[in-house]
N, C-alpha and C. Protein backbone atom coordinates (compact mmCIF):
# COMPACT_ATOMS: atom_id res chain seq x y z
N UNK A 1 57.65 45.15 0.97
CA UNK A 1 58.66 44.64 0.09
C UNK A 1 58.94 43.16 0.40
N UNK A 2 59.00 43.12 1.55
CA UNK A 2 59.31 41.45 2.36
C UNK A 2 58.32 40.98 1.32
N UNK A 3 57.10 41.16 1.90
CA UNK A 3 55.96 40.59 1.97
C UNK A 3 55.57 39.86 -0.16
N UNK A 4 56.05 40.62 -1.07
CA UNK A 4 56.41 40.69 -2.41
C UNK A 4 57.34 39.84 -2.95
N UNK A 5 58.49 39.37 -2.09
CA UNK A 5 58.95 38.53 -1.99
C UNK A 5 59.05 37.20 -1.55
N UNK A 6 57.94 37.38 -0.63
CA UNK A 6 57.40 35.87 -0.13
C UNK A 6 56.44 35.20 -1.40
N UNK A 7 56.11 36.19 -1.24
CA UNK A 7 54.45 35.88 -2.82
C UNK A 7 55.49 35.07 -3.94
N UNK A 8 56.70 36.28 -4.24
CA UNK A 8 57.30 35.55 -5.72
C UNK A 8 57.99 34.15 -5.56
N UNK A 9 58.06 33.91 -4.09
CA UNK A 9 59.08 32.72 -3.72
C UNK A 9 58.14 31.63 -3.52
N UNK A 10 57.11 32.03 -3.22
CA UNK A 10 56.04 30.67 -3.08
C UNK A 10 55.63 30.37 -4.19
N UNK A 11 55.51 31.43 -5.30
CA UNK A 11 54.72 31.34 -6.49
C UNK A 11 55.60 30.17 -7.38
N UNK A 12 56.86 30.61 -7.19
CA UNK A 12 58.29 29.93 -8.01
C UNK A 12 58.49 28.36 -7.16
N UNK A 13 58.18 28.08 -5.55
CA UNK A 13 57.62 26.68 -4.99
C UNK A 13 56.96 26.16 -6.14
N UNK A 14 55.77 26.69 -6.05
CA UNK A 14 54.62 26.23 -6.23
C UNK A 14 54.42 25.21 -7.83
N UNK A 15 55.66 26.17 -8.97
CA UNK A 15 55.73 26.45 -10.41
C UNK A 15 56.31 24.73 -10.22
N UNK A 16 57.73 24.89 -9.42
CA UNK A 16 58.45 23.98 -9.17
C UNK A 16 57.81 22.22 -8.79
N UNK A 17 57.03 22.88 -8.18
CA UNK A 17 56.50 21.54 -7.38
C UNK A 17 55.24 20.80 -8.42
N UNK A 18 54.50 21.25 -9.26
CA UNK A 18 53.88 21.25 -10.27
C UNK A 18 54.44 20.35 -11.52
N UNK A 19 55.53 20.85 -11.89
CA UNK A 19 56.39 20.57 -12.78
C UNK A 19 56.69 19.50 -12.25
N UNK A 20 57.76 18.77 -10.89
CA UNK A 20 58.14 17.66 -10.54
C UNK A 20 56.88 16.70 -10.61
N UNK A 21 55.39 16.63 -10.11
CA UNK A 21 54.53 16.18 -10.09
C UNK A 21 54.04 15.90 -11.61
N UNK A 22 54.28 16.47 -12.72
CA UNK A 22 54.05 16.19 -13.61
C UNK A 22 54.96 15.53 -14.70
N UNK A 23 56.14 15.54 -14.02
CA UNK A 23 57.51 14.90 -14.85
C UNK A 23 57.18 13.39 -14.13
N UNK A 24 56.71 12.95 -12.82
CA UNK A 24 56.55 11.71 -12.06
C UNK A 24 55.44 11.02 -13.11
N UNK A 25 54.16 11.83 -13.05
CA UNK A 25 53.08 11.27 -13.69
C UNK A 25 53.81 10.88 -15.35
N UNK A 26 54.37 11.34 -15.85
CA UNK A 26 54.93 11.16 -17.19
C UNK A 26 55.92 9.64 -17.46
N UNK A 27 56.73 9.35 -15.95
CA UNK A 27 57.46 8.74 -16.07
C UNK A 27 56.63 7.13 -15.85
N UNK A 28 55.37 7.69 -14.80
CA UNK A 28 54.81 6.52 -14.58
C UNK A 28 53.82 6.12 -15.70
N UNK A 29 53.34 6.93 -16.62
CA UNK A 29 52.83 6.27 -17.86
C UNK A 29 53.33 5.98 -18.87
N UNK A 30 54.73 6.11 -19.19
CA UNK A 30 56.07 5.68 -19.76
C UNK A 30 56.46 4.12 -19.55
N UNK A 31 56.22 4.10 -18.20
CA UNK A 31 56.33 2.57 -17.39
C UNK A 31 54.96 1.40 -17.50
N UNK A 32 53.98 2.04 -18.25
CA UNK A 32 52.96 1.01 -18.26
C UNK A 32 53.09 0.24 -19.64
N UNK A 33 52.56 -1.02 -19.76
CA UNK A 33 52.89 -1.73 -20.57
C UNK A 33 51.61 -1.39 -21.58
N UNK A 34 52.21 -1.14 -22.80
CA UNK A 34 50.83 -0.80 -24.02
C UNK A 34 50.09 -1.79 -23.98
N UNK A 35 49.99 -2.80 -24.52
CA UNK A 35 48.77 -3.60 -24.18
C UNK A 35 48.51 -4.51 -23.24
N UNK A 36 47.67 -4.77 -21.93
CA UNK A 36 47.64 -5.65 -21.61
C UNK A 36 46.14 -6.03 -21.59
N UNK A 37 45.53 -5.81 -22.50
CA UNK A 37 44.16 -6.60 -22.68
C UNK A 37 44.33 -7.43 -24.20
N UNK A 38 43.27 -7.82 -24.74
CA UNK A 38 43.20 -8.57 -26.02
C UNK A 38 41.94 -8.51 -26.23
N UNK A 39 41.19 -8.08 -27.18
CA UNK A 39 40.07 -8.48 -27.47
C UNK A 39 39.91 -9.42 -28.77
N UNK A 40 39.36 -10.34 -28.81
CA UNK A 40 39.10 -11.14 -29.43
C UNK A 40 38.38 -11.10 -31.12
N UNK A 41 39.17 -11.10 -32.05
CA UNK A 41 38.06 -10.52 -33.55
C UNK A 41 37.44 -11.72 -33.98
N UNK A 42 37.90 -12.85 -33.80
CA UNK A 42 36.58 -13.59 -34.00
C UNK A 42 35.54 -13.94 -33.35
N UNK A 43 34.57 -13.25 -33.18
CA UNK A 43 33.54 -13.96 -32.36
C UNK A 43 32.37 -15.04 -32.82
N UNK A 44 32.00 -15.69 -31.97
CA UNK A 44 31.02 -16.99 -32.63
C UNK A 44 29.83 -16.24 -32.95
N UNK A 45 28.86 -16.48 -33.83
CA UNK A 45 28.24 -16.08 -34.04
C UNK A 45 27.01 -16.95 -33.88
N UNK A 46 25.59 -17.26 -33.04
CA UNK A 46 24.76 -18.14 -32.71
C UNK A 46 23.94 -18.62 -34.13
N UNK A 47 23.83 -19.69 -34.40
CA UNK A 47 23.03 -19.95 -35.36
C UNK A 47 21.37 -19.98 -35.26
N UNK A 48 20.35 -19.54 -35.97
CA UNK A 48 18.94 -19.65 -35.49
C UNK A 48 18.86 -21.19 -35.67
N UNK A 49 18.24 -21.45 -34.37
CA UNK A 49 17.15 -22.51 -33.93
C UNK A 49 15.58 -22.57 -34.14
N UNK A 50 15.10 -23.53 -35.07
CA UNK A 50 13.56 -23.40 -35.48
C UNK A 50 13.26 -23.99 -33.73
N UNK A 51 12.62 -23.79 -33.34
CA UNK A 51 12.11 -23.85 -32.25
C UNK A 51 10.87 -24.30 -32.39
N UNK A 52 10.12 -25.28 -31.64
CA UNK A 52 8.73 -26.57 -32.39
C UNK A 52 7.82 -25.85 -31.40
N UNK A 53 6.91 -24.74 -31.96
CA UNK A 53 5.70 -24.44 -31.14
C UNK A 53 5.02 -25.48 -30.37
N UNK A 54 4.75 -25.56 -28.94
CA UNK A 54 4.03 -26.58 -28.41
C UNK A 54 2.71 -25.78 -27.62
N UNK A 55 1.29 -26.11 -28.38
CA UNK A 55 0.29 -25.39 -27.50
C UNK A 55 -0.22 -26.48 -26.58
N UNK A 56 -0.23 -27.47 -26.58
CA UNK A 56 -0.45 -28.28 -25.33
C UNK A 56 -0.25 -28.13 -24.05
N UNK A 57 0.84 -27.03 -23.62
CA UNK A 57 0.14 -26.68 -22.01
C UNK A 57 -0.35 -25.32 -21.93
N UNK A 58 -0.91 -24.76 -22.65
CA UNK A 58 -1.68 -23.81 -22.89
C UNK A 58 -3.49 -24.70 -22.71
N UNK A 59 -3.57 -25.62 -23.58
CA UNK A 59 -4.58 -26.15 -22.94
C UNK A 59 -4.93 -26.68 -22.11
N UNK A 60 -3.77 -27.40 -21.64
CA UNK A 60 -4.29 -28.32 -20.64
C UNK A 60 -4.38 -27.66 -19.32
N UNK A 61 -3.45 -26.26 -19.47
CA UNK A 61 -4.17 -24.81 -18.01
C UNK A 61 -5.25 -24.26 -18.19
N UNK A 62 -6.26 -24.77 -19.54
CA UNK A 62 -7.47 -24.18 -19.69
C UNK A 62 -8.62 -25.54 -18.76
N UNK A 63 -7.96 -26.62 -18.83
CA UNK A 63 -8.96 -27.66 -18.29
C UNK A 63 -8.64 -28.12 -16.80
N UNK A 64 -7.36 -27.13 -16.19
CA UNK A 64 -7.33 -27.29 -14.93
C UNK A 64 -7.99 -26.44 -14.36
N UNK A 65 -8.56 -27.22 -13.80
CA UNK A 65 -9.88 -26.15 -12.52
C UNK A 65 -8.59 -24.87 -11.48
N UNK A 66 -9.46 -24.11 -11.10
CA UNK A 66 -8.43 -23.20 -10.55
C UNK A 66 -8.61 -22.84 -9.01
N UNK A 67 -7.85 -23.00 -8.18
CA UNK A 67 -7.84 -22.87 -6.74
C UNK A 67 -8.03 -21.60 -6.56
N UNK A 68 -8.01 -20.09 -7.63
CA UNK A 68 -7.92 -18.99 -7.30
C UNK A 68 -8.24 -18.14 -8.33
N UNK A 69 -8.11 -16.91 -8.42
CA UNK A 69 -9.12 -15.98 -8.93
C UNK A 69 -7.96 -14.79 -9.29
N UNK A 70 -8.21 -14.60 -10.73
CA UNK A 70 -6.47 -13.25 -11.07
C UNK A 70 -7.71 -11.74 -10.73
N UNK A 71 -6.80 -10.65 -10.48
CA UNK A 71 -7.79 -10.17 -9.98
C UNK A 71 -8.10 -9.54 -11.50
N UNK A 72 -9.32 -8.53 -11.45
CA UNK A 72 -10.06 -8.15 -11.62
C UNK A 72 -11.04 -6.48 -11.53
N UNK A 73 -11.02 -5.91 -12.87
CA UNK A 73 -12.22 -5.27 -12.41
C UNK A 73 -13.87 -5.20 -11.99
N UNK A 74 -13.98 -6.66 -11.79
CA UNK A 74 -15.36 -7.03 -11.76
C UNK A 74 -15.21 -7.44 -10.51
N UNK A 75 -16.15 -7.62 -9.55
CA UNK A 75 -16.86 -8.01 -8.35
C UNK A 75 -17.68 -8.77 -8.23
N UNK A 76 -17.70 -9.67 -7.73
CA UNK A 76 -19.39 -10.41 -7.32
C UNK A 76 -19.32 -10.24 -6.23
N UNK A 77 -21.27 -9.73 -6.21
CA UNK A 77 -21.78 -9.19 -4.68
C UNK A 77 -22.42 -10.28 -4.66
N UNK A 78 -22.81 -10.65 -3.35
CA UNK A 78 -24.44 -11.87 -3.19
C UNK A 78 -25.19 -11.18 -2.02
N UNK A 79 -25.87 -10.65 -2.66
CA UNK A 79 -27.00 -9.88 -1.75
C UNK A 79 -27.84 -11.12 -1.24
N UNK A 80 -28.19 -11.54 0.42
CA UNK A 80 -29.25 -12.39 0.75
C UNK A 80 -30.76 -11.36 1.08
N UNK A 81 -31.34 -11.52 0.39
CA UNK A 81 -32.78 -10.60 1.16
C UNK A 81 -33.63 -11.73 1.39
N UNK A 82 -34.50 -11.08 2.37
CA UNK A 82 -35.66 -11.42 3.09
C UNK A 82 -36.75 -12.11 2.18
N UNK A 83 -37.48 -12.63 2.80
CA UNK A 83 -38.26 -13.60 2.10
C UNK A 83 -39.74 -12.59 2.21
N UNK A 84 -40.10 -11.74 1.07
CA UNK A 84 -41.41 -10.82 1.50
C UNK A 84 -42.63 -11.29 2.55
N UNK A 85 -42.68 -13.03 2.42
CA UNK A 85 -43.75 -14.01 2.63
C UNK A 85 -43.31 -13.55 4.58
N UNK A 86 -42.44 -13.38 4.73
CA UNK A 86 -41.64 -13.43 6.32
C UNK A 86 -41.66 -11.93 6.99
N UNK A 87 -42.42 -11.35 7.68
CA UNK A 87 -43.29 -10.47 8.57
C UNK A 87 -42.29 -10.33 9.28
N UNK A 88 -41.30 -9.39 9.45
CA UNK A 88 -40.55 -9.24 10.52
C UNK A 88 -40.57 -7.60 11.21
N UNK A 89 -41.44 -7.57 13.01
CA UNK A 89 -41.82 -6.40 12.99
C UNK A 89 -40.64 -5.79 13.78
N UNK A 90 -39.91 -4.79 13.41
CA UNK A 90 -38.72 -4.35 13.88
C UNK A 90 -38.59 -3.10 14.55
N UNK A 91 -37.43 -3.03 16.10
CA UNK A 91 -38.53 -1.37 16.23
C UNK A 91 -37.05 -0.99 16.07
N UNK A 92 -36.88 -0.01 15.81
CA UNK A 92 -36.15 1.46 14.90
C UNK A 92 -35.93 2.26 16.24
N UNK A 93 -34.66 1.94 16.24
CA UNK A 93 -34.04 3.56 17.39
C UNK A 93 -33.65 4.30 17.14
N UNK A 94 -33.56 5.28 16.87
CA UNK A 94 -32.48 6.52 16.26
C UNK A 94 -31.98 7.15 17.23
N UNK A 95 -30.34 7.22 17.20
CA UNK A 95 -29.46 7.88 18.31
C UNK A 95 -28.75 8.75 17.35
N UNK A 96 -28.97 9.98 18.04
CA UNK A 96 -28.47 11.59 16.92
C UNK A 96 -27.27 12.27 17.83
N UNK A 97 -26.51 12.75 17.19
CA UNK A 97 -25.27 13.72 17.89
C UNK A 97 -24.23 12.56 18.97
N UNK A 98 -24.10 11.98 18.09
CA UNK A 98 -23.06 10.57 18.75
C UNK A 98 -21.36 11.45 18.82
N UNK A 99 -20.61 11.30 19.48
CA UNK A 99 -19.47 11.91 19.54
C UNK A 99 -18.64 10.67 19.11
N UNK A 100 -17.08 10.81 18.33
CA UNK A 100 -16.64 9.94 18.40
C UNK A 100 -16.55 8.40 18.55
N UNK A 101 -16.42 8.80 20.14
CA UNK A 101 -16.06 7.74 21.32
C UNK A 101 -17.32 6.68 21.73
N UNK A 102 -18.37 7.92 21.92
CA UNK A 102 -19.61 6.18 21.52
C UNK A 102 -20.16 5.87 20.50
N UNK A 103 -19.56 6.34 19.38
CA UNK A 103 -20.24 5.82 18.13
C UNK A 103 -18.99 4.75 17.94
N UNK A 104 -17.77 4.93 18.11
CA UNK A 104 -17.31 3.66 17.96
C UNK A 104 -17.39 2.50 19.30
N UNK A 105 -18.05 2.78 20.44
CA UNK A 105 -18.06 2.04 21.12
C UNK A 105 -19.53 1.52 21.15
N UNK A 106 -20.70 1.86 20.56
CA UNK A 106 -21.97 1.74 20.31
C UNK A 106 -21.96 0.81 18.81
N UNK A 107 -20.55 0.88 17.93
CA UNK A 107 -20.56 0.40 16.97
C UNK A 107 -20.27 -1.32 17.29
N UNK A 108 -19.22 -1.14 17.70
CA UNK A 108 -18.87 -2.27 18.30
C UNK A 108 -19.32 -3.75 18.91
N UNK A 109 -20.45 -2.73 19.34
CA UNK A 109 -21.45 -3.63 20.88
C UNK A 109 -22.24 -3.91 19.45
N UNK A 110 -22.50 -3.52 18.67
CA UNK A 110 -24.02 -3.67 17.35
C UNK A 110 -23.12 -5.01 16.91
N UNK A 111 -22.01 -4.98 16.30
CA UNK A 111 -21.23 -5.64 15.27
C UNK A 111 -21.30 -7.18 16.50
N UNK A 112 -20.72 -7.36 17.31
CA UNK A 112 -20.51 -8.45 18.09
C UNK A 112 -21.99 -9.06 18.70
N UNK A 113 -23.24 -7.75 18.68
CA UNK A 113 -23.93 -8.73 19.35
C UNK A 113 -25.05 -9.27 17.92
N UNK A 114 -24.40 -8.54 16.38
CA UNK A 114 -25.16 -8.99 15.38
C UNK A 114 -26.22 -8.57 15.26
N UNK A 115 -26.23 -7.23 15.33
CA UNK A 115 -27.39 -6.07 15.44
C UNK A 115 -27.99 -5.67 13.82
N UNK A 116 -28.40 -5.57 13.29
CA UNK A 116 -28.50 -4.90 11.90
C UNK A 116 -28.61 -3.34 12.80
N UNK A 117 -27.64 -2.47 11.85
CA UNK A 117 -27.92 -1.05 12.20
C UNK A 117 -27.15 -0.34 10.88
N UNK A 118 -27.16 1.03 11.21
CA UNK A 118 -27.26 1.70 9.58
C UNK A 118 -26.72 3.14 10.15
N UNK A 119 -25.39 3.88 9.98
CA UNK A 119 -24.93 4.94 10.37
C UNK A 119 -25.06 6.07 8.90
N UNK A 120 -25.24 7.41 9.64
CA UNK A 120 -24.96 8.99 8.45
C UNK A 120 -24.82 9.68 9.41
N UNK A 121 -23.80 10.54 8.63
CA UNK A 121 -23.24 11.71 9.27
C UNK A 121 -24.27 13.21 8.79
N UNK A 122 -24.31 13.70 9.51
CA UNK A 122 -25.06 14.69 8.85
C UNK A 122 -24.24 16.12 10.03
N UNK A 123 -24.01 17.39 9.30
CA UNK A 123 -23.29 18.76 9.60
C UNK A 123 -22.27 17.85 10.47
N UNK A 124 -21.91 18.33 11.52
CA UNK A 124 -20.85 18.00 12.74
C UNK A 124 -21.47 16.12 13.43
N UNK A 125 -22.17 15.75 13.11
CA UNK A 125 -22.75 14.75 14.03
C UNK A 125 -22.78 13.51 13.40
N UNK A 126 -22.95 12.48 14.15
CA UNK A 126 -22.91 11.16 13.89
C UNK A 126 -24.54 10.52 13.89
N UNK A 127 -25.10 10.12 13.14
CA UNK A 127 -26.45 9.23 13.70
C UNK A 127 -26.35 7.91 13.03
N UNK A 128 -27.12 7.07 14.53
CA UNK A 128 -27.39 5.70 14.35
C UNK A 128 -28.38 5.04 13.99
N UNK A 129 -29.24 4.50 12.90
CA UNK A 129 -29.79 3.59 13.24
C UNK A 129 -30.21 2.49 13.26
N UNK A 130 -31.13 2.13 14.39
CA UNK A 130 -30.56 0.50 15.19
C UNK A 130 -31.74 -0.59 15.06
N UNK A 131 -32.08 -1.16 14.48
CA UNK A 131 -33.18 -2.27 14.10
C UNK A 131 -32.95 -3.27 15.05
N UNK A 132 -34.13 -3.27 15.94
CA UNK A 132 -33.85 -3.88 17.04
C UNK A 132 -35.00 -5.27 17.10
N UNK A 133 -34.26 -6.51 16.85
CA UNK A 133 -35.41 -7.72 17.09
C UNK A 133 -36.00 -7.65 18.38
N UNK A 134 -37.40 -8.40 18.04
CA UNK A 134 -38.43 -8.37 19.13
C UNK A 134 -38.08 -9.38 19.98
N UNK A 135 -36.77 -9.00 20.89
CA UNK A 135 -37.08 -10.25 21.76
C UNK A 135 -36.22 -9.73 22.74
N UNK A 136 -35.64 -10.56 23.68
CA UNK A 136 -34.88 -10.28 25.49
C UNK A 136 -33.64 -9.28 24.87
N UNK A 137 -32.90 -9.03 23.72
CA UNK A 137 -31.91 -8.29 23.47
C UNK A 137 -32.57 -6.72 23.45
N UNK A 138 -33.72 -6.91 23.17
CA UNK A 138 -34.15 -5.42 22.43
C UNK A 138 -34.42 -4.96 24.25
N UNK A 139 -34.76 -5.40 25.28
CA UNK A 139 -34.60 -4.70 26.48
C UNK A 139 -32.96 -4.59 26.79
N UNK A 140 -32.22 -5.19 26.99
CA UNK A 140 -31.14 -5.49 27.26
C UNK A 140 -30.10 -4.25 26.52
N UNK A 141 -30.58 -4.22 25.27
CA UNK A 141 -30.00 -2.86 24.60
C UNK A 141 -30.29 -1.47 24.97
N UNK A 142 -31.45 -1.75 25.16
CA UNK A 142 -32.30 -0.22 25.97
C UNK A 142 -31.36 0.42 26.98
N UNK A 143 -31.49 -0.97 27.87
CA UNK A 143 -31.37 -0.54 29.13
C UNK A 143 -29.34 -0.42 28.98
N UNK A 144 -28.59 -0.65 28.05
CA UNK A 144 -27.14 -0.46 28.23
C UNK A 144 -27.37 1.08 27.56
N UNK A 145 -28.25 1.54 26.65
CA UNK A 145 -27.96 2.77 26.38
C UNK A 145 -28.40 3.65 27.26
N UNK A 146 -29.28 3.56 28.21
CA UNK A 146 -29.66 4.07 29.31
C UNK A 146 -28.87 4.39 30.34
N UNK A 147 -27.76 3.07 30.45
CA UNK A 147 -27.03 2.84 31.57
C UNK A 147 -25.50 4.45 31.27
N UNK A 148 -25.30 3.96 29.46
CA UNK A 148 -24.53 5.07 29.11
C UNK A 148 -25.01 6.28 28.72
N UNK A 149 -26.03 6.69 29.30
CA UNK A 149 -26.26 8.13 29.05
C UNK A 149 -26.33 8.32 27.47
N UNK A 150 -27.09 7.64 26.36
CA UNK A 150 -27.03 8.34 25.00
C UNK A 150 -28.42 8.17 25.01
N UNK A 151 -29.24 9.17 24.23
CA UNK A 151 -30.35 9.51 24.27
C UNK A 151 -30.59 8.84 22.70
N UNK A 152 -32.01 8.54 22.92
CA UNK A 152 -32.43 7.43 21.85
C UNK A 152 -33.84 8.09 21.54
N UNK A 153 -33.90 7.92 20.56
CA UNK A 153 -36.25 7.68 20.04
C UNK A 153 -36.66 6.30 19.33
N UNK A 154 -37.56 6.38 19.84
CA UNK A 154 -38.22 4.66 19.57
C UNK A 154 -39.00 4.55 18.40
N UNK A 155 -38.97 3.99 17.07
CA UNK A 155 -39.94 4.66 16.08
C UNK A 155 -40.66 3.59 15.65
């Protein structure tokens, strides 16, 4: 019974407190002043301007040479090849089942010492091969792949 009576007494708060909150809000938009903006009914209206086509720097960016290049779907390659007349006898190593770690460290040593060589992957494995000029490098290479344990054929 208490408990029925608390409910109806909070409910009748609640009605109360609602009502005061909404008699405040009433009084404070009562208190605002109706207009305080202005909008303006005449507005200017821009007049058109003939505007004097000028193609003269349109050409004269056609006769400036250009420091640079817009890109492009086109490419230029410049392939240099060999001169057929020029005999060059080359010996051919092939290194098969390269792991990782010395194919990029076998890559490396090619690229810096200006090796021509030619990599494919084939199932799980890496192969190299290594066109080796006829001269003091082509021992010198031998003997570093020797030194690292990768097994080579001479062709």
């Amino acid at each position: 019974m208490i408990l029925k009576k608390a409910k109806l007494l909070l409910g009748i708060l609640l009605i109360a407190i609602f009502a005061l909150l909404f008699y405040i809000l009433f009084l404070y938009y009562r208190s605002l002043p109706k207009n305080t903006y202005q909008i303006a009914r005449t507005t200017h209206i821009p007049q058109k301007q003939n505007i004097k086509k000028d193609h003269s720097w349109l050409e004269s960016l056609l006769k400036k040479p250009q420091s640079y290049s817009y890109p492009a779907t086109e490419i230029k390659i410049g392939v240099h090849f060999k001169s057929p007349n020029e005999k060059a006898n080359l010996t051919r190593l092939i290194v098969n089942h390269l792991d990782d770690y010395k194919f990029f460290c076998l890559n490396e040593v090619l690229k810096e010492e200006n090796i021509d060589f030619a990599y494919y992957q084939s199932n799980d494995s890496i192969n190299i091969v290594i066109f080796l000029p006829n001269d003091s490098r082509k021992k010198q290479i031998m003997q570093d792949l020797k030194y690292y344990e990768i097994q080579y054929k001479v062709q």
